[in-house]
PDB file of N, CA and C in Angstrom:
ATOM      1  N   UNK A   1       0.824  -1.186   0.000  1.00  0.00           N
ATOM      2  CA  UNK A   1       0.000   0.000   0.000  1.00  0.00           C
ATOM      3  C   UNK A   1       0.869   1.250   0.000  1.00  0.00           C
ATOM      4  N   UNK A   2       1.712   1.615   0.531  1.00  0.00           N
ATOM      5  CA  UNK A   2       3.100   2.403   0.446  1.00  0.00           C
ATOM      6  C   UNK A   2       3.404   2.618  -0.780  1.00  0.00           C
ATOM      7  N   UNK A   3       3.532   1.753  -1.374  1.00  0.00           N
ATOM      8  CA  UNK A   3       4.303   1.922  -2.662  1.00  0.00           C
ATOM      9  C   UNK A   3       3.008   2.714  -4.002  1.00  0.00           C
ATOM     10  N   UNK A   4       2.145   2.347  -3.721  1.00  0.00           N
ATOM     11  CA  UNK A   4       0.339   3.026  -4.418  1.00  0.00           C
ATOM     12  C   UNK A   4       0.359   4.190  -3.596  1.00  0.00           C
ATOM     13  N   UNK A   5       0.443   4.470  -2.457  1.00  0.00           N
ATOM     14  CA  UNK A   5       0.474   5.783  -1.938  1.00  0.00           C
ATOM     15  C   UNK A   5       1.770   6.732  -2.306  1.00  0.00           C
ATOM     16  N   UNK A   6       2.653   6.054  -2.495  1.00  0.00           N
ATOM     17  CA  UNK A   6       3.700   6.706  -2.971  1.00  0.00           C
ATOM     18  C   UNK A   6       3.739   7.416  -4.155  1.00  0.00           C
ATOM     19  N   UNK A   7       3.211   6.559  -5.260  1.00  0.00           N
ATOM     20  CA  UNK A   7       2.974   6.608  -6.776  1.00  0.00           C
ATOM     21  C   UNK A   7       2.263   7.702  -7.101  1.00  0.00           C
ATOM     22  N   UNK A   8       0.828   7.454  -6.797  1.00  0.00           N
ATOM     23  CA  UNK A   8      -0.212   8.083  -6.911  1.00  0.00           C
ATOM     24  C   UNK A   8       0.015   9.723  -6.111  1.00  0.00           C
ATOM     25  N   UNK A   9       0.070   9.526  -4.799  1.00  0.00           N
ATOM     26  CA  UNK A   9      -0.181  10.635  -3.981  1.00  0.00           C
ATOM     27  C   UNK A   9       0.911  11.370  -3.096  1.00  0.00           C
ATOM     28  N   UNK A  10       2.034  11.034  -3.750  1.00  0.00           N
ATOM     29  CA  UNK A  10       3.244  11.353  -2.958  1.00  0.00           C
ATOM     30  C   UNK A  10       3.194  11.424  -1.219  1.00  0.00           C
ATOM     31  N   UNK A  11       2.988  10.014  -1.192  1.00  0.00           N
ATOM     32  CA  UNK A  11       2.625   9.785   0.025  1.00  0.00           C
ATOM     33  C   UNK A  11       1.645  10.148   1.610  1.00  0.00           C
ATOM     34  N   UNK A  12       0.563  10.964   0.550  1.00  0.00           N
ATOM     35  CA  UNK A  12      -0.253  10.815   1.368  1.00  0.00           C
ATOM     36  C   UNK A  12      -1.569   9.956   1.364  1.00  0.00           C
ATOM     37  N   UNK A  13      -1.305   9.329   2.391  1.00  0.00           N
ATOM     38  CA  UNK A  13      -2.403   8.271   3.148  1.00  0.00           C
ATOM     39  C   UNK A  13      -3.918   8.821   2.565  1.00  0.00           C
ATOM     40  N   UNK A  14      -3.977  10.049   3.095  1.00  0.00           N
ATOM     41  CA  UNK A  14      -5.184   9.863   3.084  1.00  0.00           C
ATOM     42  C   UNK A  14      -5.943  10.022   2.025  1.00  0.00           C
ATOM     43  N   UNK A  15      -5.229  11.372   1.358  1.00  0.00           N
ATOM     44  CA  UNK A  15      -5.562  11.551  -0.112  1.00  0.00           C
ATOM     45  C   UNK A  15      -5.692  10.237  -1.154  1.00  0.00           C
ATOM     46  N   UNK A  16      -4.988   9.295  -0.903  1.00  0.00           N
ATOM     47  CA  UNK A  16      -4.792   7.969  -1.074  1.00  0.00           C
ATOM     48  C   UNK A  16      -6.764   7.454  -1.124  1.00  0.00           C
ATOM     49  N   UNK A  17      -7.089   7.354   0.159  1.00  0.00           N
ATOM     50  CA  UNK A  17      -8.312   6.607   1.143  1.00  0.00           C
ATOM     51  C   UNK A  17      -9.284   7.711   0.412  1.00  0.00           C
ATOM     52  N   UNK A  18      -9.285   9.272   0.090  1.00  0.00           N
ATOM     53  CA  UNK A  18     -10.345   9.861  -0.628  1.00  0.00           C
ATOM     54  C   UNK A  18     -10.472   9.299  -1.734  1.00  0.00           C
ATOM     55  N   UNK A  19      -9.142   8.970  -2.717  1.00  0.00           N
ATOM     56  CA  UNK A  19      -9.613   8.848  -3.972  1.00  0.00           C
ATOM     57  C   UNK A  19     -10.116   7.320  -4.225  1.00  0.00           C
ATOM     58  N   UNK A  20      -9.691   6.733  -3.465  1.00  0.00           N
ATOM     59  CA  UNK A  20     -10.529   5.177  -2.954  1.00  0.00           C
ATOM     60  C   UNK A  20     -12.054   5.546  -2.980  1.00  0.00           C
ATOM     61  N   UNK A  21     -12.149   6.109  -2.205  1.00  0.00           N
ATOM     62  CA  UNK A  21     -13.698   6.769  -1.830  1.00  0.00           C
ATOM     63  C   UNK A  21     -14.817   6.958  -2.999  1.00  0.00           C
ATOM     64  N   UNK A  22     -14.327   7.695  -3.579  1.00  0.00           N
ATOM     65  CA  UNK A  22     -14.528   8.112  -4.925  1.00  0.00           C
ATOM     66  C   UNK A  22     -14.542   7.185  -5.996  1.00  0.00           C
ATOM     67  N   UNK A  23     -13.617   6.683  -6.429  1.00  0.00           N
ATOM     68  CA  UNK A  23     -13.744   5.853  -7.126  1.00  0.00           C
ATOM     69  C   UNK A  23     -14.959   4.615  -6.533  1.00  0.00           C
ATOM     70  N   UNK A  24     -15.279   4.380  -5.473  1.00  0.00           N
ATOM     71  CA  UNK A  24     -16.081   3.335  -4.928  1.00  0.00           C
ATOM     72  C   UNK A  24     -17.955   4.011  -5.318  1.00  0.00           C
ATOM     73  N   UNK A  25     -17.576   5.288  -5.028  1.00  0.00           N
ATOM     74  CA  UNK A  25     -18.767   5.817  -4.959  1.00  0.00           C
ATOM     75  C   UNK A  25     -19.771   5.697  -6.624  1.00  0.00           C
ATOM     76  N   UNK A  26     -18.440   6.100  -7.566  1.00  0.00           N
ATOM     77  CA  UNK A  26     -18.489   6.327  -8.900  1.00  0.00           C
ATOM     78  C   UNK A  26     -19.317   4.720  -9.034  1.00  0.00           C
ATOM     79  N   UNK A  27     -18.277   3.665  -8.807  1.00  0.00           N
ATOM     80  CA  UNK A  27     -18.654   2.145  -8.947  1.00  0.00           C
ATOM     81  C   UNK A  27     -20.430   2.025  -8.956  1.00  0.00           C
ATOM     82  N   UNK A  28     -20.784   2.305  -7.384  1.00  0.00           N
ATOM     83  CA  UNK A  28     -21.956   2.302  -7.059  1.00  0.00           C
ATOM     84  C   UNK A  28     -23.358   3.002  -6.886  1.00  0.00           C
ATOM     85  N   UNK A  29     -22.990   4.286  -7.362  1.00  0.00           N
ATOM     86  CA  UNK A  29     -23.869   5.341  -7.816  1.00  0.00           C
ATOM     87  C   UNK A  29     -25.227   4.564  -8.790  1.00  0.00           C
ATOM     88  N   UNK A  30     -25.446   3.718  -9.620  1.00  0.00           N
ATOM     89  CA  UNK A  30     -26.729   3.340 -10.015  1.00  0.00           C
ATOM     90  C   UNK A  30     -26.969   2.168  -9.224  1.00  0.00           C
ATOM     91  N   UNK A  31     -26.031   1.587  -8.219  1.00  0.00           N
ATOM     92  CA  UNK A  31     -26.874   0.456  -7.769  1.00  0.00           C
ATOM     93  C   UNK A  31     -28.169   1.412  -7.022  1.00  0.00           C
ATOM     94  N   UNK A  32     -29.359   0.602  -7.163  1.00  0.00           N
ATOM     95  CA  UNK A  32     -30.466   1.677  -5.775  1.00  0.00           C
ATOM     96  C   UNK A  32     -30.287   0.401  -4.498  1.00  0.00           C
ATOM     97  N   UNK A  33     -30.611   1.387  -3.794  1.00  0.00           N
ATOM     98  CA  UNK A  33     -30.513   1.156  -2.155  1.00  0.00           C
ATOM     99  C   UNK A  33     -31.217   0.299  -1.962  1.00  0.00           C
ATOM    100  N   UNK A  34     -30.584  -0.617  -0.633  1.00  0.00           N
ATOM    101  CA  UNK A  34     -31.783  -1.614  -0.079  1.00  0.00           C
ATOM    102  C   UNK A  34     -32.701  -1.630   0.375  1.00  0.00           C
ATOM    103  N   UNK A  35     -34.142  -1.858   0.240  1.00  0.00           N
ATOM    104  CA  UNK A  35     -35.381  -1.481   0.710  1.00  0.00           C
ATOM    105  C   UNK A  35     -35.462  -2.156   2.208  1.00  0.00           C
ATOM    106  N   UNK A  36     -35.407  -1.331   3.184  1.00  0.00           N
ATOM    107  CA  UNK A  36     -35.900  -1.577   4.705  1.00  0.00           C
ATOM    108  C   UNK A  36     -36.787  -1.718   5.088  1.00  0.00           C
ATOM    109  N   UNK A  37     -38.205  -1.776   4.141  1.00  0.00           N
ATOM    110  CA  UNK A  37     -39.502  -2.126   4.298  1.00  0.00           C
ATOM    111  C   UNK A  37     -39.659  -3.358   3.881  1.00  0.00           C
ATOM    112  N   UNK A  38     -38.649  -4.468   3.511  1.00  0.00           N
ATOM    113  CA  UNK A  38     -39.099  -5.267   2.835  1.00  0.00           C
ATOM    114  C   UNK A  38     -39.050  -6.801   4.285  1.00  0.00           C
ATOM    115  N   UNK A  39     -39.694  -6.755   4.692  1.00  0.00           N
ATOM    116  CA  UNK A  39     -39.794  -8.184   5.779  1.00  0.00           C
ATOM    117  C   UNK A  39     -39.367  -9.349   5.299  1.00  0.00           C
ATOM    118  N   UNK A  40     -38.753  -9.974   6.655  1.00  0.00           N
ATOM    119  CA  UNK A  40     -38.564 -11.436   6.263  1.00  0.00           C
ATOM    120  C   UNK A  40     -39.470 -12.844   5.953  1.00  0.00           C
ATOM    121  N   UNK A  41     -39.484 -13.475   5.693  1.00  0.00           N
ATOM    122  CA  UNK A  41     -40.835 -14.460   5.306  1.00  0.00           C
ATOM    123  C   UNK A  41     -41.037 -15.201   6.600  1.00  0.00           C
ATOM    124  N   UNK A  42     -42.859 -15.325   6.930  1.00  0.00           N
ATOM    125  CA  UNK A  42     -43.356 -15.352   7.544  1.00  0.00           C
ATOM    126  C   UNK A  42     -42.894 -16.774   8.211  1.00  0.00           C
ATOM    127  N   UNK A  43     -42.620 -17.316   9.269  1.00  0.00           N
ATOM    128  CA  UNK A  43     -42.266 -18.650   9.524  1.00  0.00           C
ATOM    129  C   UNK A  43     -42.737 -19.930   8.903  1.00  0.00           C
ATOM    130  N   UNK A  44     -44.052 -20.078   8.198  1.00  0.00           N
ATOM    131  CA  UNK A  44     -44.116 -21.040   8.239  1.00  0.00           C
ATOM    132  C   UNK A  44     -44.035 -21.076   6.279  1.00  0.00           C
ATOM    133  N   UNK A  45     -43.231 -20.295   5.796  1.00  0.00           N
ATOM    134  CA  UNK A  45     -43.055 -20.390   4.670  1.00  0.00           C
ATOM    135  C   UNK A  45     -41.527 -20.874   4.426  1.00  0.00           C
ATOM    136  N   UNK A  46     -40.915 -20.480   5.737  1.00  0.00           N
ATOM    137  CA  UNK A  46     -39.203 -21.439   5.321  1.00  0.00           C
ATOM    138  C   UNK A  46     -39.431 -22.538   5.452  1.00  0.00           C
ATOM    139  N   UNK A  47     -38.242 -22.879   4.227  1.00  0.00           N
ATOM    140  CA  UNK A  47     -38.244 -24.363   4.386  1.00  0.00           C
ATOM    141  C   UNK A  47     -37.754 -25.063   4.956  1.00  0.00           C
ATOM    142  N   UNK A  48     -38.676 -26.413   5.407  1.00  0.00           N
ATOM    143  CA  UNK A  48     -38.165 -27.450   6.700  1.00  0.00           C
ATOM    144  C   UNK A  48     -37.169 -27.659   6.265  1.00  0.00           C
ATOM    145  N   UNK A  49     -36.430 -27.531   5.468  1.00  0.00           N
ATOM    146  CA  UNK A  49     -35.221 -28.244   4.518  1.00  0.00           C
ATOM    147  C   UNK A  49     -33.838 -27.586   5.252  1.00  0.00           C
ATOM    148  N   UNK A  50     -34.034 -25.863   5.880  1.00  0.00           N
ATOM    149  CA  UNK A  50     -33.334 -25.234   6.434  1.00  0.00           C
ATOM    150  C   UNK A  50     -33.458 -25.596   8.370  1.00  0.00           C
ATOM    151  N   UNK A  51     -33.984 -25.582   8.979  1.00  0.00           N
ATOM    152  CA  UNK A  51     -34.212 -25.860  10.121  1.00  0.00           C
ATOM    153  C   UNK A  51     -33.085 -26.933  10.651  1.00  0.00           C
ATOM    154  N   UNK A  52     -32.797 -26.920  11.483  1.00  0.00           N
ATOM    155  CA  UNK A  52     -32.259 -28.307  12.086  1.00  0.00           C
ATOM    156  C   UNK A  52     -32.902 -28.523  12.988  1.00  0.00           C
ATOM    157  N   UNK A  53     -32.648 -29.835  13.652  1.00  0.00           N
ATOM    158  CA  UNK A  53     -32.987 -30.372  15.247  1.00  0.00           C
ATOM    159  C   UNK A  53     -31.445 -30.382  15.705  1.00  0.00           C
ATOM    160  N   UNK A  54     -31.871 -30.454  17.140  1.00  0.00           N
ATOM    161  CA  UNK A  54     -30.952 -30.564  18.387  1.00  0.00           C
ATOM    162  C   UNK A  54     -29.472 -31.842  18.016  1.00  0.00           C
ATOM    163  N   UNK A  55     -30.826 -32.925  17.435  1.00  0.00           N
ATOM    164  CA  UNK A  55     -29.516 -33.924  17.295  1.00  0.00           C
ATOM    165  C   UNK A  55     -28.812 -33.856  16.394  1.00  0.00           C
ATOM    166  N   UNK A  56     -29.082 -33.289  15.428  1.00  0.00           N
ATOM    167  CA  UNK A  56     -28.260 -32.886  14.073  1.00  0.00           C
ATOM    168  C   UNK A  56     -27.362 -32.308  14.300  1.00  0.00           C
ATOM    169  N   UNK A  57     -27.271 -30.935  15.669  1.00  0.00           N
ATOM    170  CA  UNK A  57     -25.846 -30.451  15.689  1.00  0.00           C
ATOM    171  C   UNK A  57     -25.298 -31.174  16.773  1.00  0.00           C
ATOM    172  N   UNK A  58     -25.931 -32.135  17.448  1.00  0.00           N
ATOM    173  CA  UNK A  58     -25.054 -32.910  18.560  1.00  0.00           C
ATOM    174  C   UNK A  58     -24.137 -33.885  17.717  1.00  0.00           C
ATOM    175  N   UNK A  59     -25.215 -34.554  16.731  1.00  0.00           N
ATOM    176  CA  UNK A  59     -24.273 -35.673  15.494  1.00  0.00           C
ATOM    177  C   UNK A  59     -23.037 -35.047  15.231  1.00  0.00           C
ATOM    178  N   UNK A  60     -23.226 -33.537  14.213  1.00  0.00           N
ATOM    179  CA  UNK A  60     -22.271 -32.822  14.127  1.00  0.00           C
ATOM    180  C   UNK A  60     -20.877 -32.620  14.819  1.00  0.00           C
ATOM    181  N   UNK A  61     -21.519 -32.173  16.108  1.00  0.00           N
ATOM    182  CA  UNK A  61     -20.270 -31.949  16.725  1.00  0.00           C
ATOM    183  C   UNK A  61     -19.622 -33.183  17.689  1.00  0.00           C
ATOM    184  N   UNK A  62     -20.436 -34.178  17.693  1.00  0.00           N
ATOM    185  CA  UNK A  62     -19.403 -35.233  18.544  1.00  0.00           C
ATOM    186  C   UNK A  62     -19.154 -35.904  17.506  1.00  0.00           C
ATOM    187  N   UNK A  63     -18.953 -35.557  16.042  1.00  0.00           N
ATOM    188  CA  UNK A  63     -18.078 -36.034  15.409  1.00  0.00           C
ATOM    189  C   UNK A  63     -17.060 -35.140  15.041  1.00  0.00           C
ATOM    190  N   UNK A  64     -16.898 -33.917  15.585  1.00  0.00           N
ATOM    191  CA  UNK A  64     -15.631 -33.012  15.303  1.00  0.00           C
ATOM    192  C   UNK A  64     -14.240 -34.013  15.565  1.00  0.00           C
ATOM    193  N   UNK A  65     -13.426 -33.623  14.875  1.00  0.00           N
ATOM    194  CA  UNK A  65     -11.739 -33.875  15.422  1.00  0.00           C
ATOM    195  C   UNK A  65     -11.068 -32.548  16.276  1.00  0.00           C
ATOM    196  N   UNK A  66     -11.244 -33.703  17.377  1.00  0.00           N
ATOM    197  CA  UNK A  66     -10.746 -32.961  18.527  1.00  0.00           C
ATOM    198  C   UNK A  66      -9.141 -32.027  18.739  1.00  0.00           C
ATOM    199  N   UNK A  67      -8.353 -32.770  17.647  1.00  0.00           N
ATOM    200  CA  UNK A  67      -7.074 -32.314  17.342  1.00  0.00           C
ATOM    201  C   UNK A  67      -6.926 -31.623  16.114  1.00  0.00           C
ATOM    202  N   UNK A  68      -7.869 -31.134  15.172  1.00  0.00           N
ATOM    203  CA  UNK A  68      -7.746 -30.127  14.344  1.00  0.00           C
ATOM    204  C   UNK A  68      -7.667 -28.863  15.071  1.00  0.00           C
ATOM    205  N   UNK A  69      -7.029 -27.511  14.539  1.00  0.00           N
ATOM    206  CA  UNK A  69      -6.689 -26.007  15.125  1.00  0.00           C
ATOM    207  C   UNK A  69      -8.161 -25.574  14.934  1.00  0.00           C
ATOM    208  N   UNK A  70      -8.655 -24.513  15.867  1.00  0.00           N
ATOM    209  CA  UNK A  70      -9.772 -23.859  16.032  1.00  0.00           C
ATOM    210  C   UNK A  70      -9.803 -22.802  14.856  1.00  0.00           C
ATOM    211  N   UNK A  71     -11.153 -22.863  14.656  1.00  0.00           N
ATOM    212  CA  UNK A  71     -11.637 -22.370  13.689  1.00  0.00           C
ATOM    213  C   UNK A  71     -11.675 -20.537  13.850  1.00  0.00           C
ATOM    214  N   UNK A  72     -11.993 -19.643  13.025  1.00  0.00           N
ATOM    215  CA  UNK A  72     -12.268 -18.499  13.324  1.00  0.00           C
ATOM    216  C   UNK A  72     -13.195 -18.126  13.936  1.00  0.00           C
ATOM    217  N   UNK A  73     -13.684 -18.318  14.752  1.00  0.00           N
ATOM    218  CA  UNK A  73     -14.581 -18.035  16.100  1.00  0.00           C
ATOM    219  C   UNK A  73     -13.861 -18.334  17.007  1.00  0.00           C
ATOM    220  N   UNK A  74     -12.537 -19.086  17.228  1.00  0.00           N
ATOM    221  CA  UNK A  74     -12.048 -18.919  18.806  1.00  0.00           C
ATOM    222  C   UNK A  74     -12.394 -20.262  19.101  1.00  0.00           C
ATOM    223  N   UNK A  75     -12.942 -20.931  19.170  1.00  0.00           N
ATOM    224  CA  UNK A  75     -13.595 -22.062  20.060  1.00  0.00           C
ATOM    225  C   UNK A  75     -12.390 -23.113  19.757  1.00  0.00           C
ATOM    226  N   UNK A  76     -11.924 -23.912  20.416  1.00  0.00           N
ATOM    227  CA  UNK A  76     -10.843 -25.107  20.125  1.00  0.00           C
ATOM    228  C   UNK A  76     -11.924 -26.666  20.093  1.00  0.00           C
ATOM    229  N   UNK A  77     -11.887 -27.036  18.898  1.00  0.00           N
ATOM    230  CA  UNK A  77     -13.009 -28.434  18.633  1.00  0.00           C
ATOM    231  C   UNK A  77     -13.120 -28.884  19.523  1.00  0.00           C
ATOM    232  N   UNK A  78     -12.180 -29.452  20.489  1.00  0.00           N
ATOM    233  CA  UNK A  78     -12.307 -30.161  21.908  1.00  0.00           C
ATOM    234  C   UNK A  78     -12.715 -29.676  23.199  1.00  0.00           C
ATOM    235  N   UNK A  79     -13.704 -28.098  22.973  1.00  0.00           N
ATOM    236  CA  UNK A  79     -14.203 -27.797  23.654  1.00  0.00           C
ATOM    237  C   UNK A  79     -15.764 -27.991  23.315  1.00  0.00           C
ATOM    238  N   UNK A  80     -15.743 -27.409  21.996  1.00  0.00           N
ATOM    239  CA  UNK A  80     -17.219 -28.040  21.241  1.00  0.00           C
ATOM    240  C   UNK A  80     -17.385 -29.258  21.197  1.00  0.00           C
ATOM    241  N   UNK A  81     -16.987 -30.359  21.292  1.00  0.00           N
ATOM    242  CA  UNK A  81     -16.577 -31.514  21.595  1.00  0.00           C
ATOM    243  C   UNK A  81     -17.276 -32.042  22.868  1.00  0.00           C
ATOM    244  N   UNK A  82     -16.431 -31.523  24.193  1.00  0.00           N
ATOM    245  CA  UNK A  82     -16.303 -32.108  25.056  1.00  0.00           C
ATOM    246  C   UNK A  82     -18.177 -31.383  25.947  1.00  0.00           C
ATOM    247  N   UNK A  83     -18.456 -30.404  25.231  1.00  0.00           N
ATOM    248  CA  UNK A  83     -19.375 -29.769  25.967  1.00  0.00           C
ATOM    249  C   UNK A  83     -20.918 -29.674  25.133  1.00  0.00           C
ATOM    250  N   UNK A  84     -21.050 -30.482  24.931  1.00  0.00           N
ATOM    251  CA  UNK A  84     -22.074 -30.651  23.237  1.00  0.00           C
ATOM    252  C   UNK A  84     -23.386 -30.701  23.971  1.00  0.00           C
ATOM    253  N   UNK A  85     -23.024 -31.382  24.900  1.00  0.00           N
ATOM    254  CA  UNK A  85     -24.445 -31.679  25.199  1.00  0.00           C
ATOM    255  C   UNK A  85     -25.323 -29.991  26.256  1.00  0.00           C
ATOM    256  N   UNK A  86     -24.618 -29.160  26.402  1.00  0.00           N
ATOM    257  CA  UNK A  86     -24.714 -27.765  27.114  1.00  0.00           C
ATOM    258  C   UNK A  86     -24.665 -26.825  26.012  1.00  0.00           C
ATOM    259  N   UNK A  87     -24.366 -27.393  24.616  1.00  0.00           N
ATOM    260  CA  UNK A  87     -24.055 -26.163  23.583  1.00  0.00           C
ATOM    261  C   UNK A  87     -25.383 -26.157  22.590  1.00  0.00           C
ATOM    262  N   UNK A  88     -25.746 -27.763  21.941  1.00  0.00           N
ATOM    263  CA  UNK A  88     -26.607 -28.130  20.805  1.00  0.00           C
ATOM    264  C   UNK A  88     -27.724 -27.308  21.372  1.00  0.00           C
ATOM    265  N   UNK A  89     -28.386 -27.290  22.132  1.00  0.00           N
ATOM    266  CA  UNK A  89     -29.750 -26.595  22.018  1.00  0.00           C
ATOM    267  C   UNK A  89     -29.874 -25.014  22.187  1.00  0.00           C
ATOM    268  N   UNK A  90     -28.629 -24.084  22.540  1.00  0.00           N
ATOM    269  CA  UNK A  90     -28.794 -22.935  22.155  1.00  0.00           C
ATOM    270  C   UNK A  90     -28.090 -22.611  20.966  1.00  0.00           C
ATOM    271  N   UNK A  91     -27.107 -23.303  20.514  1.00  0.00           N
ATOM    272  CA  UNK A  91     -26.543 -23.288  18.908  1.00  0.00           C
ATOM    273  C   UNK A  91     -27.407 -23.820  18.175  1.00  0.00           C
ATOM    274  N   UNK A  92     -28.561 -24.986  18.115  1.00  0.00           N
ATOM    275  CA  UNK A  92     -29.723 -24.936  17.410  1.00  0.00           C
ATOM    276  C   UNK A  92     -30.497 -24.197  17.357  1.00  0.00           C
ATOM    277  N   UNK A  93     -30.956 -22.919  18.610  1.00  0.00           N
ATOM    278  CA  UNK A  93     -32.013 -22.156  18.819  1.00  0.00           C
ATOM    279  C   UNK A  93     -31.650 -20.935  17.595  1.00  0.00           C
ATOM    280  N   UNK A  94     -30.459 -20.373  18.154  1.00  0.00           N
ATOM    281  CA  UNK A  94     -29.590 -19.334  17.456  1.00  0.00           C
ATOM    282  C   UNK A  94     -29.743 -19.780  15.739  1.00  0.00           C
ATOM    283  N   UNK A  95     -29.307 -20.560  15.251  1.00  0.00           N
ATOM    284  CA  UNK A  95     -29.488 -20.857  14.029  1.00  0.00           C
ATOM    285  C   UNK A  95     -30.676 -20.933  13.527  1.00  0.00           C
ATOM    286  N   UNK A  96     -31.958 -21.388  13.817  1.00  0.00           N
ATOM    287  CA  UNK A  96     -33.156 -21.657  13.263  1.00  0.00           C
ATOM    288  C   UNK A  96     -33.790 -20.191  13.625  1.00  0.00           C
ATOM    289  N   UNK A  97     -33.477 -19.532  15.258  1.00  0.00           N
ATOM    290  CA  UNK A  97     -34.011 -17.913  15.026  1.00  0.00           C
ATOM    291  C   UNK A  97     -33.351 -17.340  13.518  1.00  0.00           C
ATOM    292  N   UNK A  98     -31.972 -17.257  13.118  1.00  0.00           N
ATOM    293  CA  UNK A  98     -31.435 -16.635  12.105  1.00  0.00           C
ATOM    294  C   UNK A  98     -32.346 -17.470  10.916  1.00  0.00           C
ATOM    295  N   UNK A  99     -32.782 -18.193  10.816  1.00  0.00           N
ATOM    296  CA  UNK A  99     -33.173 -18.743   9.479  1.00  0.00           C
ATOM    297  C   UNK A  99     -34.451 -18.339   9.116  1.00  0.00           C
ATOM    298  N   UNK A 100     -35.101 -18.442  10.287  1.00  0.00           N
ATOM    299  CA  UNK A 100     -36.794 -17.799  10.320  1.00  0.00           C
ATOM    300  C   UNK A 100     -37.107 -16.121  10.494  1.00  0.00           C
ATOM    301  N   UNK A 101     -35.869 -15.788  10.444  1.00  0.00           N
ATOM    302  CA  UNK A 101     -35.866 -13.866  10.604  1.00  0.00           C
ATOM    303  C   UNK A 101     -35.338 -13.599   9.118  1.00  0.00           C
ATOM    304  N   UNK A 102     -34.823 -14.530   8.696  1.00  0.00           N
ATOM    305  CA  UNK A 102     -33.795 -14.254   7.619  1.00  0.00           C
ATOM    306  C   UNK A 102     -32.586 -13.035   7.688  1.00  0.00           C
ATOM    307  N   UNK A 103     -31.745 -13.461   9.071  1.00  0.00           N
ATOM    308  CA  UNK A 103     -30.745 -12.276   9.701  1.00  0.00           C
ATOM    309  C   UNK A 103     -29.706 -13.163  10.370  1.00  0.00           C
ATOM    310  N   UNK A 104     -28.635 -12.881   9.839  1.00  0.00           N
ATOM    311  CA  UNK A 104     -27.820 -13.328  10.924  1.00  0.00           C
ATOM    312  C   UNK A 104     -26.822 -12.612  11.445  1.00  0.00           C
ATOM    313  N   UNK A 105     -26.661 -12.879  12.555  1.00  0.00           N
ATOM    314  CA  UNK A 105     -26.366 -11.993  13.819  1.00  0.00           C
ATOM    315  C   UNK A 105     -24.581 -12.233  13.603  1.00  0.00           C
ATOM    316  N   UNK A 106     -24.107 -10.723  14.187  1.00  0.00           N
ATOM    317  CA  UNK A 106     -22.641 -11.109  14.237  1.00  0.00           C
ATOM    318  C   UNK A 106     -22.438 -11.390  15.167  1.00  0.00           C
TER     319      UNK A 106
END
């Protein structure tokens, strides 16, 4: 990035990050905006196909490998692992709320 800030803007950063700006804006100027009136579908129109049950993420996870490196969430498998049976029913809840809101949460 130094070396593009260098080029371009004789090293300034920021003038750099405006013309970024700009150019992004240019990009997206005819997309139209996302409509915030538009609701998620009513529950009983998702499909069962998306939903899980409880045992589906218990199957899941007491078949993790306990000695693979943790994933990007932090968690080390052999904790999801060892604690499955205290985790599956609010990691099922959490997932099927996100599926039936059509939102998922960071």
């Amino acid at each position: 990035m130094t070396g593009l800030t260098n080029q371009l803007h004789k090293g300034d950063i920021h003038a750099l990050a405006d013309s970024m700006n700009r150019f992004f804006q240019v990009v997206a100027a005819n997309i139209s905006p996302l409509d915030d009136s538009i609701t998620p579908p009513p529950p009983e129109i998702v499909q069962s196909k998306f939903i899980i049950s409880q045992a589906d993420v218990e199957y899941k996870l007491s078949h993790n490998n306990r000695h693979k490196a943790q994933g990007p969430d932090g968690l080390s498998n052999w904790l999801l692992r060892d604690f499955l049976t205290h985790l599956t029913g609010p990691m099922c809840a959490i997932y099927n709320a996100s599926v039936q809101e059509g939102h998922v949460p960071s």
